[in-house]
Protein backbone atom coordinates (compact mmCIF):
# COMPACT_ATOMS: atom_id res chain seq x y z
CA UNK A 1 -19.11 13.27 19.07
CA UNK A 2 -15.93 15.02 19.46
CA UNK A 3 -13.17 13.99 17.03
CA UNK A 4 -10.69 13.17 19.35
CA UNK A 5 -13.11 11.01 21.08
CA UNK A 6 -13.31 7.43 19.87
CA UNK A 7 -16.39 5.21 20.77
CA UNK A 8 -17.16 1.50 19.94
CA UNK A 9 -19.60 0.22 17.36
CA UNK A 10 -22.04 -2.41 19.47
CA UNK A 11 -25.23 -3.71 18.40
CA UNK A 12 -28.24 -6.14 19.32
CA UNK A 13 -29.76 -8.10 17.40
CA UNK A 14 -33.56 -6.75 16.70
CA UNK A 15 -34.44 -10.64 16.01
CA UNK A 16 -32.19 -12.55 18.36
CA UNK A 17 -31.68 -10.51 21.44
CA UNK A 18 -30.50 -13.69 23.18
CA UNK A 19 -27.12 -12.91 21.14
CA UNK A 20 -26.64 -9.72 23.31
CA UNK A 21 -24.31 -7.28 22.75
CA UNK A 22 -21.62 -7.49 19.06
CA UNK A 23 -19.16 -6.14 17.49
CA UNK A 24 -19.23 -6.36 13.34
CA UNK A 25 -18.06 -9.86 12.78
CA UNK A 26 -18.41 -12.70 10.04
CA UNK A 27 -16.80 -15.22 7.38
CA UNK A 28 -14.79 -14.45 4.78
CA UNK A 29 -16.24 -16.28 1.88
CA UNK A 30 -14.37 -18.87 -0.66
CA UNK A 31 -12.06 -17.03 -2.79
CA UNK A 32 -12.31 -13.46 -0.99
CA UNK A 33 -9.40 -10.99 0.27
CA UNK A 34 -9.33 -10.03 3.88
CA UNK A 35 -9.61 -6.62 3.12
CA UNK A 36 -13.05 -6.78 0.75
CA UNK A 37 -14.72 -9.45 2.74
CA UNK A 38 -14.07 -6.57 6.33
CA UNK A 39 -15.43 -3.95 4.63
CA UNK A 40 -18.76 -5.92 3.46
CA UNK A 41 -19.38 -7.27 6.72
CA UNK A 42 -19.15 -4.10 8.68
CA UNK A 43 -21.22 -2.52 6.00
CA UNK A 44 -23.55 -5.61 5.84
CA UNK A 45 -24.02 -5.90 9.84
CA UNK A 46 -23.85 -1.27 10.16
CA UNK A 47 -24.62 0.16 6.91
CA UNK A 48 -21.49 2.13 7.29
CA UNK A 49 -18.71 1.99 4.27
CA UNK A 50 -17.01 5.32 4.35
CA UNK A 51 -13.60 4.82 6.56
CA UNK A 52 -10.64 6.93 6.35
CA UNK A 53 -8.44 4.27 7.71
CA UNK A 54 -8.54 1.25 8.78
CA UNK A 55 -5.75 -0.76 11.20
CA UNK A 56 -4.57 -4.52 11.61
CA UNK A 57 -5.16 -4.90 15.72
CA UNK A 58 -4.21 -8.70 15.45
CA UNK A 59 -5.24 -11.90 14.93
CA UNK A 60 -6.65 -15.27 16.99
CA UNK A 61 -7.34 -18.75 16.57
CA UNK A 62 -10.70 -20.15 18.04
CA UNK A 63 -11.84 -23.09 18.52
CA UNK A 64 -15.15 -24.00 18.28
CA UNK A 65 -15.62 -27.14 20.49
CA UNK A 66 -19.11 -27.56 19.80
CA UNK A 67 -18.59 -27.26 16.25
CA UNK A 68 -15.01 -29.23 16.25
CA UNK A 69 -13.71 -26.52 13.96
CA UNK A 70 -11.03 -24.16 14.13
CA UNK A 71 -11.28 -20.24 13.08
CA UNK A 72 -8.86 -17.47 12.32
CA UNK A 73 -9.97 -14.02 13.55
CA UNK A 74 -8.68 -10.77 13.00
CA UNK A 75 -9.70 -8.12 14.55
CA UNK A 76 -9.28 -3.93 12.97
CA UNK A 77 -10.02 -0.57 14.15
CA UNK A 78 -11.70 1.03 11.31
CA UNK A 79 -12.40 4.84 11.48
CA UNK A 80 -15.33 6.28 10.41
CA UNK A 81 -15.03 9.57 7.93
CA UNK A 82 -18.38 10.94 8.98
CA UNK A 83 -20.51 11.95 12.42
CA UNK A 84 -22.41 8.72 13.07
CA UNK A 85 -25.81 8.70 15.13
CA UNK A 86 -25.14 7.86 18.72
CA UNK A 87 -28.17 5.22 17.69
CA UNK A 88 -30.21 3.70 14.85
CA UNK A 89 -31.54 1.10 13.43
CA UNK A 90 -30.23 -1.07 10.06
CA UNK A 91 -31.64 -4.22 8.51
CA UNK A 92 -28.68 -6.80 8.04
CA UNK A 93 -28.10 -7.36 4.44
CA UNK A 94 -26.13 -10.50 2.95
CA UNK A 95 -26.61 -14.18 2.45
CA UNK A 96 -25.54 -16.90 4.58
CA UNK A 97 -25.94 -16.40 8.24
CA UNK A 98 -27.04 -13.30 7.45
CA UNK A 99 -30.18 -14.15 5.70
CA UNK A 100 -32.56 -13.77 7.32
């Protein structure tokens, strides 16, 4: 990839292909910062944890009709310090949702 070039981390689910398409998302747990609880979930849901910088893009409130609860999202652009495959393949790692 050329370095001036920027490209967007997607995925699909191996197990749940129903899901289609994602972006690195999840919860931050009970008692967590912001900051550690972005950089385990991308490297939970990529394997990738070496970013030269990482930016605030904003923030939303969701609500989840079906579930009758309300979520905060925020959203970052993290860079990546390294040339990443175009493709391959990771097994999720975490607990919660992502056990599995």
């Amino acid at each position: 990839m050329n370095k001036a070039q920027k490209e967007l981390l997607v995925f699909k689910h191996r197990d749940f292909p129903e899901a289609g398409i994602q972006v690195p998302a999840g919860t931050v747990e009970d008692g967590e910062v912001l900051m550690d609880a972005l950089l385990r979930e991308v490297e939970e849901e990529s394997g990738l944890s070496a970013f030269s910088a990482i930016q605030f893009l904003g923030e939303q409130t969701f609500i989840a009709t079906a579930k009758k609860e309300v979520h905060q999202r925020y959203f970052y652009h993290l860079t990546f310090e390294k040339d990443a495959p175009d493709t391959f393949q990771h097994i999720v790692t975490g607990t919660g949702e992502d056990e599995h």
